[in-house]
PDB file of N, CA and C in Angstrom:
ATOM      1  N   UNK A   1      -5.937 -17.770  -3.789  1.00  0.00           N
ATOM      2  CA  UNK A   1      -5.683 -16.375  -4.077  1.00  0.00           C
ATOM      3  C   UNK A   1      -4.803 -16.287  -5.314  1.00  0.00           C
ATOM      4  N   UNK A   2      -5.378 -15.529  -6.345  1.00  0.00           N
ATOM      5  CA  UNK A   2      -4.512 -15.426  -7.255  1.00  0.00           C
ATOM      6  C   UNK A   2      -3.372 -14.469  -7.258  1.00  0.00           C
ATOM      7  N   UNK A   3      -2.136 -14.283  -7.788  1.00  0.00           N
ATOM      8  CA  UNK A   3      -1.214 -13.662  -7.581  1.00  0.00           C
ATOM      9  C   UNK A   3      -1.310 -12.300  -7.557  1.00  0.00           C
ATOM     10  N   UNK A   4      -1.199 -11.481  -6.654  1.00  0.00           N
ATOM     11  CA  UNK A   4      -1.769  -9.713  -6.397  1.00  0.00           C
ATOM     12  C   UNK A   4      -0.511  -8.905  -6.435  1.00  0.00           C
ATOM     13  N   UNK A   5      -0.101  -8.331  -7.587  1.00  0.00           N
ATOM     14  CA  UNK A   5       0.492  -7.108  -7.644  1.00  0.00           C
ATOM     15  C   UNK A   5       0.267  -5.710  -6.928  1.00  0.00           C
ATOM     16  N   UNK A   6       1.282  -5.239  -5.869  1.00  0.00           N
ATOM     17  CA  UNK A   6       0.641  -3.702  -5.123  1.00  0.00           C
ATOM     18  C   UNK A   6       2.199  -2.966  -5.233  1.00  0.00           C
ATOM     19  N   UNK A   7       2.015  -2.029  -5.067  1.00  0.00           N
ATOM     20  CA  UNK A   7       3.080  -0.949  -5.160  1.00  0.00           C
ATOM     21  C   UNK A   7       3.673  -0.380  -3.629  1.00  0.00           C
ATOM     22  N   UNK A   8       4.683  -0.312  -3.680  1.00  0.00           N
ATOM     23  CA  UNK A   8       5.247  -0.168  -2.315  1.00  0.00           C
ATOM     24  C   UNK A   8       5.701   1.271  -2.281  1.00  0.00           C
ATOM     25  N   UNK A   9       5.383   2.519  -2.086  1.00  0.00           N
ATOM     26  CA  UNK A   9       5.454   3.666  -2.090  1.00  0.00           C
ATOM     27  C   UNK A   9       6.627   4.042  -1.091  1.00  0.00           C
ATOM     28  N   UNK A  10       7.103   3.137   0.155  1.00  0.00           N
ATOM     29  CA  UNK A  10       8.164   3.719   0.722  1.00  0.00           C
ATOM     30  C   UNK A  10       9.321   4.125  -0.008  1.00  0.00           C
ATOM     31  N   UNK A  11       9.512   3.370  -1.068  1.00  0.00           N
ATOM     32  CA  UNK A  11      10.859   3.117  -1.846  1.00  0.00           C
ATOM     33  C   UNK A  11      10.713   4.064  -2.704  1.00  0.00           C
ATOM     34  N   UNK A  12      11.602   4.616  -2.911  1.00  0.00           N
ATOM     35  CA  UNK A  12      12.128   5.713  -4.061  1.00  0.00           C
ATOM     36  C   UNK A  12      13.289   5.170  -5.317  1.00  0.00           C
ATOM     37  N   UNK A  13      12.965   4.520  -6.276  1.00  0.00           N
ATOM     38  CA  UNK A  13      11.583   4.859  -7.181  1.00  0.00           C
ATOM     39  C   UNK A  13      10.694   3.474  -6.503  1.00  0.00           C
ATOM     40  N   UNK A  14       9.483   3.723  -6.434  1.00  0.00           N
ATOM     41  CA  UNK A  14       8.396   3.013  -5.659  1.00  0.00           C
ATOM     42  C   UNK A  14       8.798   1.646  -6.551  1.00  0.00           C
ATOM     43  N   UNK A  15       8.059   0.685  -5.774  1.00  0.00           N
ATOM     44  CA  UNK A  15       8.593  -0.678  -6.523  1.00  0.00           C
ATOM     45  C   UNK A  15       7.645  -1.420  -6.272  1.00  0.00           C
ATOM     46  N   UNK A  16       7.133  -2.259  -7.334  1.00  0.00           N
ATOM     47  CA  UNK A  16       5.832  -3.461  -7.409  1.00  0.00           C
ATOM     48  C   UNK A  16       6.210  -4.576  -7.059  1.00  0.00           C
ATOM     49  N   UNK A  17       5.686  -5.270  -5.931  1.00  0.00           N
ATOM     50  CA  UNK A  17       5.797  -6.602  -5.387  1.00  0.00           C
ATOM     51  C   UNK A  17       4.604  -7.757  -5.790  1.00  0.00           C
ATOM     52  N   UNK A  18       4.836  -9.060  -6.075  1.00  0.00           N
ATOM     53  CA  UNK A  18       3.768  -9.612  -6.534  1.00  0.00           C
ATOM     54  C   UNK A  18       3.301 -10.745  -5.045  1.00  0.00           C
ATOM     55  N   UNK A  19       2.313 -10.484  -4.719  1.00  0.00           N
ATOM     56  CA  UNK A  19       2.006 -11.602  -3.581  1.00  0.00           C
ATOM     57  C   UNK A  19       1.195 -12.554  -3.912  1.00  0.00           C
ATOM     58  N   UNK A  20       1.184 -14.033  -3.503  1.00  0.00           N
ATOM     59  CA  UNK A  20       0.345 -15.505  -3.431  1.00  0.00           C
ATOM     60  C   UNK A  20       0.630 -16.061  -2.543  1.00  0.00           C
ATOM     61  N   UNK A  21      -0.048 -17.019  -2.298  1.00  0.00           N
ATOM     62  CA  UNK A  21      -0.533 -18.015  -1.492  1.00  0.00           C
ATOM     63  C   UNK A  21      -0.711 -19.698  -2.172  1.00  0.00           C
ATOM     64  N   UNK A  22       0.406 -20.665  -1.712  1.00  0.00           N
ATOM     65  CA  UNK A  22       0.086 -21.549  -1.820  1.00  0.00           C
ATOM     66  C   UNK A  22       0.352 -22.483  -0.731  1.00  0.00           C
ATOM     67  N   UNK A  23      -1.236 -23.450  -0.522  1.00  0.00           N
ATOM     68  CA  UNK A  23      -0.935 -24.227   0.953  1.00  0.00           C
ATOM     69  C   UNK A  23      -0.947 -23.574   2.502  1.00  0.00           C
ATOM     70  N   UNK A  24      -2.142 -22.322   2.099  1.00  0.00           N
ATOM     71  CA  UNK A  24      -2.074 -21.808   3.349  1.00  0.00           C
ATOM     72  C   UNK A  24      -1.054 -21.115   3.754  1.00  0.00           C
ATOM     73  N   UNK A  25       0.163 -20.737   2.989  1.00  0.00           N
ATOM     74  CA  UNK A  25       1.068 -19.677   3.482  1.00  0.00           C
ATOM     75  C   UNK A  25       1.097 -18.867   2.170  1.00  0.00           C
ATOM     76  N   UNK A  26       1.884 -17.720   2.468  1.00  0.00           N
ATOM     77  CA  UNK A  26       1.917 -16.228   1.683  1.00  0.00           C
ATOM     78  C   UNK A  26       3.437 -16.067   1.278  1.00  0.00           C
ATOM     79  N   UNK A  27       4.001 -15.605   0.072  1.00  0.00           N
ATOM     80  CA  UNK A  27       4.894 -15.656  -0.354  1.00  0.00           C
ATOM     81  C   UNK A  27       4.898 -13.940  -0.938  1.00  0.00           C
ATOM     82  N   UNK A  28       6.176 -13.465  -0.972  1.00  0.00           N
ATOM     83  CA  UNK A  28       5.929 -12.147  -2.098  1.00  0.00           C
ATOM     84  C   UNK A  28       7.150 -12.376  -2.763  1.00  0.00           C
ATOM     85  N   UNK A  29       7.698 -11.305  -3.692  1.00  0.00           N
ATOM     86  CA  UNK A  29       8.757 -11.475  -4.914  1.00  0.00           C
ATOM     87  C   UNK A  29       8.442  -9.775  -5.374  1.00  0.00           C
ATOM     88  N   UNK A  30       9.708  -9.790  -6.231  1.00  0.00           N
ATOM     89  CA  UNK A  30       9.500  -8.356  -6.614  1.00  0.00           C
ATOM     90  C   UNK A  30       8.940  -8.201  -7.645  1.00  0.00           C
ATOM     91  N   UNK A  31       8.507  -7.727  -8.296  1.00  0.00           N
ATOM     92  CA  UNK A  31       7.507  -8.273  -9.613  1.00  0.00           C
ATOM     93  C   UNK A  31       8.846  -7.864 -11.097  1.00  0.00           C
ATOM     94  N   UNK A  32       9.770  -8.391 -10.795  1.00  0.00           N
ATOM     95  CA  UNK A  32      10.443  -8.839 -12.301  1.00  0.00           C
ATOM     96  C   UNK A  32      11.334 -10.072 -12.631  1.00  0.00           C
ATOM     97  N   UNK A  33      11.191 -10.541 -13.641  1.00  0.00           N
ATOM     98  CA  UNK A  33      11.874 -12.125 -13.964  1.00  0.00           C
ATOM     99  C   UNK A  33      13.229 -12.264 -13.347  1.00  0.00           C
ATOM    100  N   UNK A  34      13.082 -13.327 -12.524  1.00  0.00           N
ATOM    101  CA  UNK A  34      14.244 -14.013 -12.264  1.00  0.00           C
ATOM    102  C   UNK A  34      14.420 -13.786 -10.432  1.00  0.00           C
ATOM    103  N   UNK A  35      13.692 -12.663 -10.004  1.00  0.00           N
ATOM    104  CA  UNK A  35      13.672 -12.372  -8.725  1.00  0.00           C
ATOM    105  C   UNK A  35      13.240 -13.457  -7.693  1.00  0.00           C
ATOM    106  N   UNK A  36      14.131 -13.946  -6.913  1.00  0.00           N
ATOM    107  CA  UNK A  36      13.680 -15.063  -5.774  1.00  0.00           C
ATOM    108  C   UNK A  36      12.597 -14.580  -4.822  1.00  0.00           C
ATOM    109  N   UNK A  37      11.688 -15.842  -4.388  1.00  0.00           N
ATOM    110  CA  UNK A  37      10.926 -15.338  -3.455  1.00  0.00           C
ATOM    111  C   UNK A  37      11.050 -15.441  -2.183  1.00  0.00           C
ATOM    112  N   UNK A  38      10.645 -14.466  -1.603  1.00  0.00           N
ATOM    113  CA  UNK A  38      10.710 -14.699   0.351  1.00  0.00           C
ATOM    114  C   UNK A  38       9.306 -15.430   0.997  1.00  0.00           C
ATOM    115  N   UNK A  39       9.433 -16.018   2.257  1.00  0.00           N
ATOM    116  CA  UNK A  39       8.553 -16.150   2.756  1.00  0.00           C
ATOM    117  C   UNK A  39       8.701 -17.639   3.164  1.00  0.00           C
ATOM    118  N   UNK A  40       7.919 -18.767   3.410  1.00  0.00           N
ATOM    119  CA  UNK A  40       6.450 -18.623   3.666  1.00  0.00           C
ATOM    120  C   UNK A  40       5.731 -17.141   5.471  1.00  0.00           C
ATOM    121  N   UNK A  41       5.005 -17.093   4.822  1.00  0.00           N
ATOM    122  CA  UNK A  41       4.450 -16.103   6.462  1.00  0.00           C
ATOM    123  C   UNK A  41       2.672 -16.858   6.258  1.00  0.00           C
ATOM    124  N   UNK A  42       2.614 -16.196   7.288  1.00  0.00           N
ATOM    125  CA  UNK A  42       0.932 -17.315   7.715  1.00  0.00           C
ATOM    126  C   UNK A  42      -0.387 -16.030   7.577  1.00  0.00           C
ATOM    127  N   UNK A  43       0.221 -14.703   6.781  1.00  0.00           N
ATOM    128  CA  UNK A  43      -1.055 -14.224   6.352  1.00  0.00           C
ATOM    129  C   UNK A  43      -0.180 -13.185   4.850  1.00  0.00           C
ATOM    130  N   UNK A  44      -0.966 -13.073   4.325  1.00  0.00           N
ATOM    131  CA  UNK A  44      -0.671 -11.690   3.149  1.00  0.00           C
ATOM    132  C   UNK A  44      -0.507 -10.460   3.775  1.00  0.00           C
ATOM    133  N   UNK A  45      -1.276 -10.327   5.142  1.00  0.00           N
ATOM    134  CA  UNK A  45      -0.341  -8.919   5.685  1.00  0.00           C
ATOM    135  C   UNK A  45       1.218  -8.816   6.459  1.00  0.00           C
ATOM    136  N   UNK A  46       1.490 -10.321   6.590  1.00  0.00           N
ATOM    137  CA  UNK A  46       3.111 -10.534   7.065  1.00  0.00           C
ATOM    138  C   UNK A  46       3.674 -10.415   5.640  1.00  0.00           C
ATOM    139  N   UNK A  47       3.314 -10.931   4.870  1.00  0.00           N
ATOM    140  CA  UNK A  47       4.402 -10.911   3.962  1.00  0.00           C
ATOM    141  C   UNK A  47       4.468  -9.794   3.388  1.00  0.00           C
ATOM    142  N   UNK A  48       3.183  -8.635   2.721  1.00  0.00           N
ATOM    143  CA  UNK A  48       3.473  -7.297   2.370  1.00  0.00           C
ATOM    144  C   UNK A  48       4.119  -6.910   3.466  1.00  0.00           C
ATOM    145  N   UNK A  49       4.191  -6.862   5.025  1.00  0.00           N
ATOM    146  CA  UNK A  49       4.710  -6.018   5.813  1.00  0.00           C
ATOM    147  C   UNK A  49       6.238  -6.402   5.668  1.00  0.00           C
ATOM    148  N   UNK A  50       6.656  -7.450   5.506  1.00  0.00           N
ATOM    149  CA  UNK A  50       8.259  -7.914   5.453  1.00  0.00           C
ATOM    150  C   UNK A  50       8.764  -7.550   4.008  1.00  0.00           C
ATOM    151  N   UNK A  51       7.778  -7.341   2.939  1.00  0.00           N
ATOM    152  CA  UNK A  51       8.165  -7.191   1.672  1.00  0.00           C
ATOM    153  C   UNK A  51       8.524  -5.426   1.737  1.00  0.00           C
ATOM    154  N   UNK A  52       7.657  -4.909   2.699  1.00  0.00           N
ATOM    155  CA  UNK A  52       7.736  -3.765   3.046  1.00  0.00           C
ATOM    156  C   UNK A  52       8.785  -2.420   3.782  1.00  0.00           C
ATOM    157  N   UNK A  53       9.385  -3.828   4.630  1.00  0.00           N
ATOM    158  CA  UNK A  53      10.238  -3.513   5.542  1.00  0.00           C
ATOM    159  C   UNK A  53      11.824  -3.033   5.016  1.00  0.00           C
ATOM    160  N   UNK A  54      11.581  -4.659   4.147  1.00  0.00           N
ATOM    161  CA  UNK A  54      12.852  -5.559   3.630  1.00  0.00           C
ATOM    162  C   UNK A  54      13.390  -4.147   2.041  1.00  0.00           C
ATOM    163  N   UNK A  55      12.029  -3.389   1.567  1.00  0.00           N
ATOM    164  CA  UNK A  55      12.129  -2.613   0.525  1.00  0.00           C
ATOM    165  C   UNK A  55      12.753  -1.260   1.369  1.00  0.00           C
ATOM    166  N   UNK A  56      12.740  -0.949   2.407  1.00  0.00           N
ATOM    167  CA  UNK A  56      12.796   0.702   3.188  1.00  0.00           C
ATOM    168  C   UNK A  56      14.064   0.588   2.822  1.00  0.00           C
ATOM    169  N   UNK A  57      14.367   1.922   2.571  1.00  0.00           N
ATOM    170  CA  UNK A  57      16.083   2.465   2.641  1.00  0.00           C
ATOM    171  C   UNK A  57      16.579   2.499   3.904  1.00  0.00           C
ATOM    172  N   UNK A  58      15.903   2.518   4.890  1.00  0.00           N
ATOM    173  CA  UNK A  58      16.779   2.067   6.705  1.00  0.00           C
ATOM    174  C   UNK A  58      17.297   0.991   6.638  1.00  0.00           C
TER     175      UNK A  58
END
């Protein structure tokens, strides 16, 4: 899977996360230089959902 940029609309101002996969697990990052990544999770919908979570103002 090549690296997939999506937009996270909960967040105010909305914010672009970049997601991949290497070795069978899923990683995301925020999509600007220098930002560490989270993860491994065992599909691309755990990790948008934690990239998701982890972005909410709650």
């Amino acid at each position: 899977m090549p690296t997939k940029v999506t937009t996270i609309e909960s967040q105010f101002p909305p914010v672009d996360v970049k997601l991949w996969e290497k070795g069978k697990r899923y990683f995301w990052a925020y999509n600007y230089d220098g930002c560490s990544k989270n993860g491994p999770f065992k599909s691309e919908k755990l990790a948008l959902l934690d990239a998701t979570q982890f972005s909410s103002p709650n």
